[in-house]
C-alpha atoms as a PDB file:
ATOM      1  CA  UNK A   1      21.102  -3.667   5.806  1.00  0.00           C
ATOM      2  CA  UNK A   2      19.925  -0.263   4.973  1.00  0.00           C
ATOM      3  CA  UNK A   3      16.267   0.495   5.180  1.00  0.00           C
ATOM      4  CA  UNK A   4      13.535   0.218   2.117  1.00  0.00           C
ATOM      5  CA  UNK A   5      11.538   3.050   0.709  1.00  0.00           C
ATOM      6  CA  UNK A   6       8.562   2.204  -1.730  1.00  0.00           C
ATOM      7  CA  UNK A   7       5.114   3.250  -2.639  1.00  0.00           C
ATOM      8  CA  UNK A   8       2.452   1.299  -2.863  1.00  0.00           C
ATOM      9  CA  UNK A   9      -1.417   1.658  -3.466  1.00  0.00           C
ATOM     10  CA  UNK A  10      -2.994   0.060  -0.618  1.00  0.00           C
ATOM     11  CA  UNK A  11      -6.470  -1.063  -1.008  1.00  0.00           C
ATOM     12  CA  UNK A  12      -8.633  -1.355   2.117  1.00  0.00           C
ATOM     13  CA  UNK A  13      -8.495  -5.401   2.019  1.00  0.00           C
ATOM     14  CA  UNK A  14      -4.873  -5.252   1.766  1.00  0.00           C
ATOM     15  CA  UNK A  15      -4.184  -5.579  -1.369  1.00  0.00           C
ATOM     16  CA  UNK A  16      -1.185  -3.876  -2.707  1.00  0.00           C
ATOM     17  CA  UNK A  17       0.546  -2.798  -5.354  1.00  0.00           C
ATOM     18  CA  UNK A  18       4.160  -1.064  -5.446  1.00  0.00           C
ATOM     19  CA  UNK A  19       3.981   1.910  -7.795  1.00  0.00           C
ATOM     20  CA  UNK A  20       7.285   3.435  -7.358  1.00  0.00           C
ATOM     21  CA  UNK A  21      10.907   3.208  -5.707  1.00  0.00           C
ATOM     22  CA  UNK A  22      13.369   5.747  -6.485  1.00  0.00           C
ATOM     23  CA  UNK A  23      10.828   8.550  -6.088  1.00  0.00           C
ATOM     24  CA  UNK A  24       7.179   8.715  -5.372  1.00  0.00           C
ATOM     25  CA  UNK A  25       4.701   8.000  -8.471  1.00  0.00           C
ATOM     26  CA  UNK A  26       3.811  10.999 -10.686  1.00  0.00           C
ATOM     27  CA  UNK A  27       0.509  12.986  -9.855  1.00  0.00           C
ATOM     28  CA  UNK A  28      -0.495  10.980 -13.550  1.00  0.00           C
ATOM     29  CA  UNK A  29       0.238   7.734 -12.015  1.00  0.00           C
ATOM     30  CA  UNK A  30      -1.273   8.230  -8.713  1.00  0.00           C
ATOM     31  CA  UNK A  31      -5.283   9.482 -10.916  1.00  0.00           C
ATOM     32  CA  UNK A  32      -4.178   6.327 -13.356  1.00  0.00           C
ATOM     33  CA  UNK A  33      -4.566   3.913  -9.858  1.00  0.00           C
ATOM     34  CA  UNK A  34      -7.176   6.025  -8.298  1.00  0.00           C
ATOM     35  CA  UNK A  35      -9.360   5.116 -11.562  1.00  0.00           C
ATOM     36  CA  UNK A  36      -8.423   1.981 -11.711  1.00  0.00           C
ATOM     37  CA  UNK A  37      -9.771   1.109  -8.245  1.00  0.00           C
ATOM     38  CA  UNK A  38     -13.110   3.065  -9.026  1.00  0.00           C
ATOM     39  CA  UNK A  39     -13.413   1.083 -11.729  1.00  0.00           C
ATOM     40  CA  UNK A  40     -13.012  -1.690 -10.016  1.00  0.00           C
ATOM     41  CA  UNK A  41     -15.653   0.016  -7.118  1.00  0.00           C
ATOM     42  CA  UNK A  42     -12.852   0.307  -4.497  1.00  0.00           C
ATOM     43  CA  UNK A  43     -10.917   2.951  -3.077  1.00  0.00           C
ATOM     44  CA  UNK A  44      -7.871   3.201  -1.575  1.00  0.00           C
ATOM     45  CA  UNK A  45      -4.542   4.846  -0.298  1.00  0.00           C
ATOM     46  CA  UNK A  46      -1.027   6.021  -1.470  1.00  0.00           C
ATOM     47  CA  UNK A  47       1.606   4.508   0.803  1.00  0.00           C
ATOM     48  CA  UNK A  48       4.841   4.986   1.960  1.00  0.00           C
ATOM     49  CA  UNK A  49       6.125   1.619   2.714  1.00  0.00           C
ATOM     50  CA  UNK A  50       9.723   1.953   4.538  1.00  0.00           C
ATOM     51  CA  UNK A  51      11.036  -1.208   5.718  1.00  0.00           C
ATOM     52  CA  UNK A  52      12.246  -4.331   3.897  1.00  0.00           C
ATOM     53  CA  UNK A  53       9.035  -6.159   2.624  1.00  0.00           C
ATOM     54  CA  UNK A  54      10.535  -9.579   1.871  1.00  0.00           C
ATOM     55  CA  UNK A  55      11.541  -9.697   5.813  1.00  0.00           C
ATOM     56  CA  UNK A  56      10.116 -10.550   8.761  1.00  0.00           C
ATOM     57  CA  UNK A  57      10.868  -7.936  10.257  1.00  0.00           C
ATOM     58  CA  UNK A  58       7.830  -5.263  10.904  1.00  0.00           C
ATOM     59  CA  UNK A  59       7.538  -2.082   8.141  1.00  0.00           C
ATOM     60  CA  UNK A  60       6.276   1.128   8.627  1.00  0.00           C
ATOM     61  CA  UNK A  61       3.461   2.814   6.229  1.00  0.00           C
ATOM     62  CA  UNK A  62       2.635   5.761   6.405  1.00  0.00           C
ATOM     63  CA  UNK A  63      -0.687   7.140   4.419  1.00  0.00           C
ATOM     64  CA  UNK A  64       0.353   9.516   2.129  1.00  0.00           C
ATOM     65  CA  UNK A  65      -3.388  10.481  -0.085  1.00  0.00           C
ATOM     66  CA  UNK A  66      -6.677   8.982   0.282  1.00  0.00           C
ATOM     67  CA  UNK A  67      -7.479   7.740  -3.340  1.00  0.00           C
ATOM     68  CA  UNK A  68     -11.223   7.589  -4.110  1.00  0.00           C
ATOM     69  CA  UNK A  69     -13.971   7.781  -1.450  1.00  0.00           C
ATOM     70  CA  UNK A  70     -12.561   7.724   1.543  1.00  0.00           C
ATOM     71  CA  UNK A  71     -15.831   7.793   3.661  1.00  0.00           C
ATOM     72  CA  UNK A  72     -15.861   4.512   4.543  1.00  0.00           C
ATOM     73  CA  UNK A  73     -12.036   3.000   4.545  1.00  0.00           C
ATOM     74  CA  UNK A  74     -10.715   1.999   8.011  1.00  0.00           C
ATOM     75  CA  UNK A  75      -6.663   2.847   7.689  1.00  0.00           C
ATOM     76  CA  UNK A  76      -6.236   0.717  10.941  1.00  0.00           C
ATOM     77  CA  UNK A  77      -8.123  -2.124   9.464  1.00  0.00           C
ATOM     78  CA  UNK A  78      -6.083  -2.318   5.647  1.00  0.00           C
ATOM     79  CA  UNK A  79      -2.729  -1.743   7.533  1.00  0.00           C
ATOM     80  CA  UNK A  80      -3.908  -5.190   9.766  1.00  0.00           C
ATOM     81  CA  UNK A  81      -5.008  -7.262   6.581  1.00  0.00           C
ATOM     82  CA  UNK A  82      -1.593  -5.656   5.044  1.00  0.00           C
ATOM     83  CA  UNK A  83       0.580  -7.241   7.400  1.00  0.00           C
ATOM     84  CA  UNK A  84      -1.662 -10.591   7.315  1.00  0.00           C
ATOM     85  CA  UNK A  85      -1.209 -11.089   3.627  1.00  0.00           C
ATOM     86  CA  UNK A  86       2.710 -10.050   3.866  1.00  0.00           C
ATOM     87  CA  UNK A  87       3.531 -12.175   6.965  1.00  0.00           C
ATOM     88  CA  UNK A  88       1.959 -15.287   5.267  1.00  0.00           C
ATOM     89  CA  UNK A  89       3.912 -14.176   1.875  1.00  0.00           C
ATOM     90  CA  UNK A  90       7.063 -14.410   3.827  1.00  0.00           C
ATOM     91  CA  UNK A  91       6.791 -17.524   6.114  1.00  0.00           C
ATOM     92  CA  UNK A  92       8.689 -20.057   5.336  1.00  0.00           C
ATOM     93  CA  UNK A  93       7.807 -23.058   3.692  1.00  0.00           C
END
């Protein structure tokens, strides 16, 4: 199976949301989600996500632009609650 390559916005709890596949989101997309987590008081990142997210198996992200203020994100710390929140997605039931 060949490998995945999405974008996501990654939010510092874990939170995600996939913003592109084919080819990364536009610079007009990428201010659109950066003000949408201000408004929202958060800040984030822009992802690459390259692995299969529906598997089991482990994915790679890579940070691609801080969004917001970055001062106080911990990139270790969103990528942990990332995986958290994708391995329970996946488990099966």
């Amino acid at each position: 199976m060949p490998s995945e390559c999405r974008w996501i916005i990654l939010a510092q709890d874990g939170r995600h949301v996939t913003m592109g596949r084919a080819a990364p989101p536009s610079e007009a997309e990428v201010e659109a989600a950066a003000a949408a987590l201000a408004a929202q008081g958060l800040a984030g990142w822009l992802a690459r996500l390259d692995g299969h997210y529906w598997s089991r198996r482990r994915v790679a992200l890579t940070l691609v632009q801080t969004l917001g203020d970055g001062a106080s994100l911990d990139w270790p710390a969103a990528i942990a609650a990332f995986e958290a929140d994708r391995k329970a997605a996946t488990a099966p039931r």
